[in-house]
N, C-alpha and C. Protein backbone atom coordinates (compact mmCIF):
# COMPACT_ATOMS: atom_id res chain seq x y z
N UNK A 1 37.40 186.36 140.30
CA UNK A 1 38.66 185.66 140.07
C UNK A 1 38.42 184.61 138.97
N UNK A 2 39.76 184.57 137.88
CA UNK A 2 39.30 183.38 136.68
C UNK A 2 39.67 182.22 137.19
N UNK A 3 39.79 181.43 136.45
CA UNK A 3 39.86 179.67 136.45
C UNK A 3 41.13 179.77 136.62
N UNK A 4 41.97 180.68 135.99
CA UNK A 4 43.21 180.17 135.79
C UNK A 4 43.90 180.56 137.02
N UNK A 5 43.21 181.67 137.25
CA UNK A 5 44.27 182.71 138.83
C UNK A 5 44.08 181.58 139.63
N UNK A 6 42.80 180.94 139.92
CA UNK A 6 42.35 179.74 140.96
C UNK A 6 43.13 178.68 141.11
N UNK A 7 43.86 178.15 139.72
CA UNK A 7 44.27 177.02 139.60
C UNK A 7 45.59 177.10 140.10
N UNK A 8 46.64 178.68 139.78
CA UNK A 8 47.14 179.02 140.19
C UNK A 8 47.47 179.29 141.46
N UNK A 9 46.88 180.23 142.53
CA UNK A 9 46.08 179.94 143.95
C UNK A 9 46.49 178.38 144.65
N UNK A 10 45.72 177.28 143.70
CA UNK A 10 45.84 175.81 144.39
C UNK A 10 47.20 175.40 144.10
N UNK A 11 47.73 175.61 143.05
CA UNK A 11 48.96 174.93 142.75
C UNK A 11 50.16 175.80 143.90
N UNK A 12 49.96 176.60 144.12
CA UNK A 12 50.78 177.52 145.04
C UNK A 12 50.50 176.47 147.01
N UNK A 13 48.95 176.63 146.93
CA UNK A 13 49.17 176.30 148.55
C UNK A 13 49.54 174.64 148.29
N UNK A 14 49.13 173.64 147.15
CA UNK A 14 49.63 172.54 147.56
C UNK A 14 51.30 172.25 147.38
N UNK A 15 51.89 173.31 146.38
CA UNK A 15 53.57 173.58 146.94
C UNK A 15 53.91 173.92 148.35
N UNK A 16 53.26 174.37 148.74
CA UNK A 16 53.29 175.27 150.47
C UNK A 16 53.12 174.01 151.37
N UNK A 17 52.06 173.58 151.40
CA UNK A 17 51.73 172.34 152.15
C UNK A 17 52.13 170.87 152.27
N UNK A 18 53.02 170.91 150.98
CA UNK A 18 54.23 169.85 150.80
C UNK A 18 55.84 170.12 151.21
N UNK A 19 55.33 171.94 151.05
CA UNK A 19 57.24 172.41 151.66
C UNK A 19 57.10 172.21 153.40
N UNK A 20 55.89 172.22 153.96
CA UNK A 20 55.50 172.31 154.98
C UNK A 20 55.55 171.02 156.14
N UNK A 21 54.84 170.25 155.18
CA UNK A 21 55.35 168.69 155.30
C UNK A 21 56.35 168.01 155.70
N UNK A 22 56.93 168.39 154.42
CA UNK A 22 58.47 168.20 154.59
C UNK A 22 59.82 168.59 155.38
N UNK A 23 59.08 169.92 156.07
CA UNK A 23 59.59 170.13 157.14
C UNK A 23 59.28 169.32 158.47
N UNK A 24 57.99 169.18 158.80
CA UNK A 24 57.96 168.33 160.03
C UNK A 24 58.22 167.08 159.90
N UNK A 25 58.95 166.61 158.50
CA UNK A 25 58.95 165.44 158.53
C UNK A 25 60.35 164.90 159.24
N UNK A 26 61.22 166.17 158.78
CA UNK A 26 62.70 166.19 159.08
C UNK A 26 63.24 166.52 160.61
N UNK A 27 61.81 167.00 161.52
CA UNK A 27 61.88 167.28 162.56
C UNK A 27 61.96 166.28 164.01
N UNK A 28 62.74 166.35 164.85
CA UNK A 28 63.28 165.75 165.64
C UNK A 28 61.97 165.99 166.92
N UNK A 29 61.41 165.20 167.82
CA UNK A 29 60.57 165.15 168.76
C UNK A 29 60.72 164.17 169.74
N UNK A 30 60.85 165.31 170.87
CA UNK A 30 61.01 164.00 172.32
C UNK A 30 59.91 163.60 173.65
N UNK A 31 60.26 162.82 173.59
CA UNK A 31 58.88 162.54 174.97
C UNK A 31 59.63 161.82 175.93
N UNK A 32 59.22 162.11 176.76
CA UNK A 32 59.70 161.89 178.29
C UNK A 32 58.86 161.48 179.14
N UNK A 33 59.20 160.64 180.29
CA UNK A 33 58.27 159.94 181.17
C UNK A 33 59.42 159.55 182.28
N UNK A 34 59.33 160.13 183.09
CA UNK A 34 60.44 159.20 184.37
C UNK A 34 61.79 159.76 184.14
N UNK A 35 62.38 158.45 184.13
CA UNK A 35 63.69 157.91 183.38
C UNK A 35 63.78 157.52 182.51
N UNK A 36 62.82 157.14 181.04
CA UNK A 36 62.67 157.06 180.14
C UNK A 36 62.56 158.28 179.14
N UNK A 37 63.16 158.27 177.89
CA UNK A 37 62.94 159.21 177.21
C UNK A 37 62.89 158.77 175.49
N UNK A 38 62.54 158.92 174.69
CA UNK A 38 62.43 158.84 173.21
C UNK A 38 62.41 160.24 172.41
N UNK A 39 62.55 159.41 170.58
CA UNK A 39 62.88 160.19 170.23
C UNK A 39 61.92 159.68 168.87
N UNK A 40 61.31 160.43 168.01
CA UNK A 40 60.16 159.86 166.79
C UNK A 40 60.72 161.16 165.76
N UNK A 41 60.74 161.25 164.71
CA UNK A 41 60.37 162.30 163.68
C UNK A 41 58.79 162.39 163.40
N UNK A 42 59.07 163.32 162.48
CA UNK A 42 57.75 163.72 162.18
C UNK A 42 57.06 162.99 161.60
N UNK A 43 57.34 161.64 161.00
CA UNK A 43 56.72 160.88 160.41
C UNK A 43 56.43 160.17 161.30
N UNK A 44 56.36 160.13 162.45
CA UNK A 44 56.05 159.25 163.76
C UNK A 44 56.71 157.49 163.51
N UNK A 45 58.03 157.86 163.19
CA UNK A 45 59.00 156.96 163.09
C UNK A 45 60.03 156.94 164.92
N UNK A 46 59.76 155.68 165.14
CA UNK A 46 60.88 156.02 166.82
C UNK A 46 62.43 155.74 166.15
N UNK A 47 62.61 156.53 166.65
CA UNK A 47 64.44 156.79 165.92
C UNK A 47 65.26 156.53 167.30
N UNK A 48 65.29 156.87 168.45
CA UNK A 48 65.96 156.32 169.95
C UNK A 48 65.09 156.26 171.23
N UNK A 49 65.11 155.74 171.83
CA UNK A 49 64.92 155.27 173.27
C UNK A 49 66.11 155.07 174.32
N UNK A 50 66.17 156.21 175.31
CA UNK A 50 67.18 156.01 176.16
C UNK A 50 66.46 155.50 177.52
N UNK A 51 67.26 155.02 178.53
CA UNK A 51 66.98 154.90 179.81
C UNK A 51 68.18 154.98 180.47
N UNK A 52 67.50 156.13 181.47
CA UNK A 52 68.80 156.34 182.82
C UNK A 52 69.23 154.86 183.43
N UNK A 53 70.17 154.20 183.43
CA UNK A 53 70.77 152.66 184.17
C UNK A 53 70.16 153.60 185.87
N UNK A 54 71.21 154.55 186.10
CA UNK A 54 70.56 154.99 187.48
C UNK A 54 69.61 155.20 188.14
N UNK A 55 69.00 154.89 187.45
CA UNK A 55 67.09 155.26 187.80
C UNK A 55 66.41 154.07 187.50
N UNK A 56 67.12 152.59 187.18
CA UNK A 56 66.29 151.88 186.61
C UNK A 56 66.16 150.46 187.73
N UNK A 57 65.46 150.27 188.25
CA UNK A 57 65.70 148.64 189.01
C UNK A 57 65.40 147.68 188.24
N UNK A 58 65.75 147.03 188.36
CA UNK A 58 66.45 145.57 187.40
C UNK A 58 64.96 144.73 187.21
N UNK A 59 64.43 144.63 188.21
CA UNK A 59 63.08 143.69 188.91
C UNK A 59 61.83 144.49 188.55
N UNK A 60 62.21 146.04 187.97
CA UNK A 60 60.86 146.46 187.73
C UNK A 60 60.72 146.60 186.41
N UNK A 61 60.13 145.90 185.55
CA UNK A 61 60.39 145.86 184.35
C UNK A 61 59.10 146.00 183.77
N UNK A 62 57.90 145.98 184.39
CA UNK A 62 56.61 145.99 183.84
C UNK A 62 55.95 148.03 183.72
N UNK A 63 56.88 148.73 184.98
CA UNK A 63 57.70 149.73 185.17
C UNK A 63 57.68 150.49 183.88
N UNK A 64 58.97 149.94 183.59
CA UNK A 64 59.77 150.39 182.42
C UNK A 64 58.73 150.21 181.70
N UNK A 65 58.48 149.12 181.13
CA UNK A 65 57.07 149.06 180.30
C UNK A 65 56.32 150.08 179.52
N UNK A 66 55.49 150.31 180.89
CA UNK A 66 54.61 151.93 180.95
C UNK A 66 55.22 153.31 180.78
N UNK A 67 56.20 153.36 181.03
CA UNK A 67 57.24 154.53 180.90
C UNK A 67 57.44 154.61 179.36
N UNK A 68 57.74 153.67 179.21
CA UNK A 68 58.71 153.60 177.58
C UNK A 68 56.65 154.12 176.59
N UNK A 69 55.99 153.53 177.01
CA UNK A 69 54.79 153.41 176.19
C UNK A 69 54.68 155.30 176.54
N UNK A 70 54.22 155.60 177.77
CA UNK A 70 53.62 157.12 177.83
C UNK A 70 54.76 158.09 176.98
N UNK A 71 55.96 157.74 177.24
CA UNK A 71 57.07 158.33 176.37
C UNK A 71 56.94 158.65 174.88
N UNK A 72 56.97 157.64 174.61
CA UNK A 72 56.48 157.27 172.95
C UNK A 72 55.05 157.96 172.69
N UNK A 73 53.86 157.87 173.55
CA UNK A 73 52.95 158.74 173.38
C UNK A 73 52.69 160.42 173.15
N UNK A 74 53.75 160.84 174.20
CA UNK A 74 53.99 161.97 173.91
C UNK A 74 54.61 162.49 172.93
N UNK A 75 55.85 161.70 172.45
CA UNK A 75 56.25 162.31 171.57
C UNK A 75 55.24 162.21 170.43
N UNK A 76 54.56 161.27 170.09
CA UNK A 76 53.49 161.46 169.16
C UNK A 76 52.96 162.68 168.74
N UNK A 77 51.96 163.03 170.48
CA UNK A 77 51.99 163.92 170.37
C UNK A 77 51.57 165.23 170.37
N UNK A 78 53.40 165.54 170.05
CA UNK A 78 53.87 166.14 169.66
C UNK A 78 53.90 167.08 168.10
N UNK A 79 54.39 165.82 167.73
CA UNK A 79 54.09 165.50 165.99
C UNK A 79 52.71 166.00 165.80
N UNK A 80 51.79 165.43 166.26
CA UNK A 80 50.30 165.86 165.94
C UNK A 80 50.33 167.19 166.04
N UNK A 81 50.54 167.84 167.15
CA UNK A 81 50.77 169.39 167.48
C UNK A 81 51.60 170.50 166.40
N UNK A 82 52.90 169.93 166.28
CA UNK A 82 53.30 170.30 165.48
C UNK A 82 52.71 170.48 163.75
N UNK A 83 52.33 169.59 163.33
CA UNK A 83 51.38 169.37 162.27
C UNK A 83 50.24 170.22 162.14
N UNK A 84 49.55 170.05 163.29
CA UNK A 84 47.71 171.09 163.17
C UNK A 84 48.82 172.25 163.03
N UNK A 85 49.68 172.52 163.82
CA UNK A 85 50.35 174.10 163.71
C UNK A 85 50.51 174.82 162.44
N UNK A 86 51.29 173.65 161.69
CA UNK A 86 51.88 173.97 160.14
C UNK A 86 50.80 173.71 159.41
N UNK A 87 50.21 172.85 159.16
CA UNK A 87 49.45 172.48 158.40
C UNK A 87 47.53 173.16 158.34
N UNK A 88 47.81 173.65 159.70
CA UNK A 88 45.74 173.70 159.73
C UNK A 88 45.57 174.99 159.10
N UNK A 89 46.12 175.76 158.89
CA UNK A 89 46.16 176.60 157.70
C UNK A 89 46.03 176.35 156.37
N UNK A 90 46.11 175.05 155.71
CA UNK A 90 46.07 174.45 154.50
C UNK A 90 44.57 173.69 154.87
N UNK A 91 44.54 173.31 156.40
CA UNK A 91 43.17 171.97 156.01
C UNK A 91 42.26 173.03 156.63
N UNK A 92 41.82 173.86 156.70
CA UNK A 92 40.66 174.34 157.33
C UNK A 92 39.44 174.18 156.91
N UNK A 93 38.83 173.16 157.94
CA UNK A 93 37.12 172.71 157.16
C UNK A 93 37.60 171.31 156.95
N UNK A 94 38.54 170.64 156.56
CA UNK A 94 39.14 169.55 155.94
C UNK A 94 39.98 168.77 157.36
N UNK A 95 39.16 168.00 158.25
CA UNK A 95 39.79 167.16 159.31
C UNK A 95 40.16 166.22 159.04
N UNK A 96 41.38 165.66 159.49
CA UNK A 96 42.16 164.67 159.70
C UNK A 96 42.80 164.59 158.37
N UNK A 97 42.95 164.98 157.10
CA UNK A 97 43.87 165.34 156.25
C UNK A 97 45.20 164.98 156.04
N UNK A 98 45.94 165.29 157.49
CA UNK A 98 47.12 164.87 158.15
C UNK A 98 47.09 164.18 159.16
């Protein structure tokens, strides 16, 4: 293979791996815990946090706390998951990349 097919080759997967990107970036991810639930994109941005009122006692708030945190964890992730999915095809050999 020449220099040029190669360069060609790279310029192709780092278009791929930016269209790729850019998809999980636009992607919606939820995590759940309890009565707590969230919501992050792919950029591991938190975009909502709900809580059931019916499920919630007023006095337990340290509770809620931990809920809201494991919530937010998961949806993380998520994201991470999603990512090795799309992406570890582009980083193979190449950890943490993304």
């Amino acid at each position: 293979m020449n220099i040029q097919a190669m360069m060609k080759q790279a310029q192709k997967m780092q278009k791929d791996m930016l269209s790729a990107k850019d998809e999980i970036d636009k992607m919606i991810f939820e995590g759940k815990s309890s009565f707590v639930s969230v919501q992050v994109n792919g950029k591991k941005e938190l975009i909502n946090i709900k809580i059931e009122n019916e499920s919630f006692d007023k006095d337990d708030i340290e509770m809620l706390q931990d809920m809201i945190v494991v919530a937010i964890n998961e949806a993380m992730k998520k994201v991470d998951e999603e990512t090795e999915q799309k992406m570890g095809k582009f980083t193979q050999g190449m950890p943490g990349l993304f």
